[in-house]
Protein backbone atom coordinates (compact mmCIF):
# COMPACT_ATOMS: atom_id res chain seq x y z
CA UNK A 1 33.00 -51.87 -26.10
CA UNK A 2 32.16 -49.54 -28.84
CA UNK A 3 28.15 -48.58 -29.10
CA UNK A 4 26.05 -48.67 -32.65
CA UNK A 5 24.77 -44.99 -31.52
CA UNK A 6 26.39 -41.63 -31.32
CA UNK A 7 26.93 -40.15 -27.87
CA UNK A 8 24.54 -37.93 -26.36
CA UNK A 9 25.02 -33.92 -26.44
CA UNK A 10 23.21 -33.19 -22.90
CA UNK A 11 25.27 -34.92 -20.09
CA UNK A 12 28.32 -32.69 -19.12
CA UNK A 13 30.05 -31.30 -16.68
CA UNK A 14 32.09 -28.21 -16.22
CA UNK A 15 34.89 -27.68 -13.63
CA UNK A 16 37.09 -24.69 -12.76
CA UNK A 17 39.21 -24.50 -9.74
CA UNK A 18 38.28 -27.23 -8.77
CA UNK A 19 34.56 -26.18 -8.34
CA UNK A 20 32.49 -28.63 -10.01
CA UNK A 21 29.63 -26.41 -11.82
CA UNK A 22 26.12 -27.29 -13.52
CA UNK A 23 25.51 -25.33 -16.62
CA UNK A 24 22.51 -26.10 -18.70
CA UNK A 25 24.28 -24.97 -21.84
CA UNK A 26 27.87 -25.05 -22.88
CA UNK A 27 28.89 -23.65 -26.97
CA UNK A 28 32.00 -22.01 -28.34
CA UNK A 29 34.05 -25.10 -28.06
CA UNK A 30 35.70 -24.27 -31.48
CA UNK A 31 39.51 -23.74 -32.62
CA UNK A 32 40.59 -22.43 -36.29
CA UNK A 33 43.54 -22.12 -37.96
CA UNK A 34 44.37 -18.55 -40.05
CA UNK A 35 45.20 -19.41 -43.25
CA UNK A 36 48.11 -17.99 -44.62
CA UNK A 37 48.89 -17.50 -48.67
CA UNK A 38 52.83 -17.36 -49.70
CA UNK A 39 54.12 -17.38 -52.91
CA UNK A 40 57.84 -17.11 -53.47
CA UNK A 41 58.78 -14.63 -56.25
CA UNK A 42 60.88 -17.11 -58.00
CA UNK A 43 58.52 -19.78 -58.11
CA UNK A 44 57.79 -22.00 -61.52
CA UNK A 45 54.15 -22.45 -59.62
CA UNK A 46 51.61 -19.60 -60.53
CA UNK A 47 50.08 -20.05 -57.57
CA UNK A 48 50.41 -19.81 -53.53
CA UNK A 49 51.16 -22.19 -51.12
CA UNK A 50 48.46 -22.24 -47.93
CA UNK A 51 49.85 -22.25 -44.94
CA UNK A 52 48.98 -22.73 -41.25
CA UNK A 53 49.05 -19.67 -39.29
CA UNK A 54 47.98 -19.08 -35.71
CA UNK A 55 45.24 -20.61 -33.94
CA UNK A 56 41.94 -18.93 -33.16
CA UNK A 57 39.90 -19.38 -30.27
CA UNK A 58 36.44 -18.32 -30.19
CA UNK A 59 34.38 -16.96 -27.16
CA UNK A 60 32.48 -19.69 -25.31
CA UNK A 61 29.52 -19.30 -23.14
CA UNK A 62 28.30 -21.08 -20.56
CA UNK A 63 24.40 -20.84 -19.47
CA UNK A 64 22.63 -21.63 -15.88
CA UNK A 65 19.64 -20.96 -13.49
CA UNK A 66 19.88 -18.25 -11.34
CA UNK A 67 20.44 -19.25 -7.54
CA UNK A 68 19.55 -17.13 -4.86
CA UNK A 69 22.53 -15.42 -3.10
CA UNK A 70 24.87 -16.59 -6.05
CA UNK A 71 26.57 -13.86 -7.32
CA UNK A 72 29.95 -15.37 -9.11
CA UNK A 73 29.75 -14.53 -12.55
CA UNK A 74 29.79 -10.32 -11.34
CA UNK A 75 32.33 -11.47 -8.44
CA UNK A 76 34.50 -12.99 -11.54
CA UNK A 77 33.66 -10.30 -14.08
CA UNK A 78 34.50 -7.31 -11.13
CA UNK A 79 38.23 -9.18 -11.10
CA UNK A 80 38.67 -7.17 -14.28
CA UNK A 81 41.29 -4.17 -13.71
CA UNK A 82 43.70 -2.66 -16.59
CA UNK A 83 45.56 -5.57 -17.66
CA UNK A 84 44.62 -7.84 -14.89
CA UNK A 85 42.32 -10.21 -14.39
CA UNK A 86 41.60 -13.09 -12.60
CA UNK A 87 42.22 -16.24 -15.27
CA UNK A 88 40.95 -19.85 -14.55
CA UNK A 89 41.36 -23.10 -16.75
CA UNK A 90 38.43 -24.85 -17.47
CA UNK A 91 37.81 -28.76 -17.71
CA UNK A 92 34.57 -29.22 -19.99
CA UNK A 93 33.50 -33.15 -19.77
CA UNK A 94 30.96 -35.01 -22.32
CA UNK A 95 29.97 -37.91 -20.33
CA UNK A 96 28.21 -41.51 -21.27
CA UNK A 97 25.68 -43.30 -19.27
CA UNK A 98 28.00 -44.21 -16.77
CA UNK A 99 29.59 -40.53 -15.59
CA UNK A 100 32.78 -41.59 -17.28
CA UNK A 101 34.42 -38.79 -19.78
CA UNK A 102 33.76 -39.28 -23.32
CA UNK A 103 35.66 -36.33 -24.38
CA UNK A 104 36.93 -33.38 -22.25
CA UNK A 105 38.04 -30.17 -23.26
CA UNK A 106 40.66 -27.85 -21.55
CA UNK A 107 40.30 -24.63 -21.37
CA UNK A 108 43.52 -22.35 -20.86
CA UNK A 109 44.04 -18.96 -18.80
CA UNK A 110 40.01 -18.26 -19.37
CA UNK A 111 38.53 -15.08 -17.85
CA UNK A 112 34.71 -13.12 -18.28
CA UNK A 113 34.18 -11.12 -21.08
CA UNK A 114 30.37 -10.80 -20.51
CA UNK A 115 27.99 -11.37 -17.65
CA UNK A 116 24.63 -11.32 -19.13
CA UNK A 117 21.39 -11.22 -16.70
CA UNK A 118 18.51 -13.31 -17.41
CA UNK A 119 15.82 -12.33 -19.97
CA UNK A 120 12.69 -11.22 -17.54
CA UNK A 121 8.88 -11.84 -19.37
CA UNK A 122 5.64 -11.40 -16.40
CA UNK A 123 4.23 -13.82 -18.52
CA UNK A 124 6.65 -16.12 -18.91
CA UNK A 125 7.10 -19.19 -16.57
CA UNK A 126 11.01 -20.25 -17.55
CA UNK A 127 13.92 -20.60 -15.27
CA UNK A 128 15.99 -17.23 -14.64
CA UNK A 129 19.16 -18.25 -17.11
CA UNK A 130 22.10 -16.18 -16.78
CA UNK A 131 25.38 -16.37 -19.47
CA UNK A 132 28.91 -15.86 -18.86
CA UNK A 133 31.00 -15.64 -22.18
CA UNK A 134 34.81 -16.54 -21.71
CA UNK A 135 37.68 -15.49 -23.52
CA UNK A 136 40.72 -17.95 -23.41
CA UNK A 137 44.27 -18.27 -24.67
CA UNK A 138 43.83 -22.53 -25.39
CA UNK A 139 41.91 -25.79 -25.97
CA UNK A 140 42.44 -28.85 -26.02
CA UNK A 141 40.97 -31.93 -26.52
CA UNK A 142 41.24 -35.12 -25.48
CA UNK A 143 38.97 -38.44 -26.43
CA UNK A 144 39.21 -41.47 -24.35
């Protein structure tokens, strides 16, 4: 049964290797296509022809509280060698009221980029918040 409202933006869930992981912030999710002008020589048309060309992938980061003793993002990030590192697809999950998938994104061979460390402030009284950024080679998504 369809609803009359739009879906929410603040239930997800993100999984990797089969580690189910609460994040209070997930952006990036974007894909663009390189456009790509051609105009044949010998064409009548005095113009170009736009075509697709390959598919961009931006960065996306993930945000969370700090936990004591939980020290994965460096463990990930420390992976990194020349030309090595440890990859990991991603399953990124909009949910409805009932926990069931709205839409879920797949994230392909993703690995750290950046490990950032919370923002500290005495005064402050706000959760620690740490932010991985990913790099990937794929999404996709899938509505259901």
């Amino acid at each position: 049964m369809a609803s009359n409202y739009p879906v929410t933006a603040f239930h997800f869930q993100v999984e990797w290797g089969g580690t189910r992981i609460g994040f209070t912030e997930v952006s990036g999710l974007t894909v663009e296509v390189q456009s790509i002008d051609y105009r044949d020589g010998s064409s009548p048309e005095y113009q170009v022809t736009k075509m697709p060309g390959i598919p961009q992938y931006s960065t996306i980061t993930l945000k969370r509280g700090m936990f004591v003793g939980d020290n994965e993002f460096f463990q990930w990030l420390n992976t990194v060698k020349l030309n090595q590192i440890e990859r990991r697809d991603l399953t990124i999950s909009l949910l409805n009221e009932e926990h069931a998938p709205v839409t879920v994104w797949k994230v392909k061979n993703a690995w750290p980029s950046k490990v950032e460390g919370p923002s500290l402030n005495s005064t402050g009284n706000e959760v620690a918040v740490e932010t991985i950024e990913l790099t990937h080679e794929g999404l996709t998504v899938e509505f259901a």
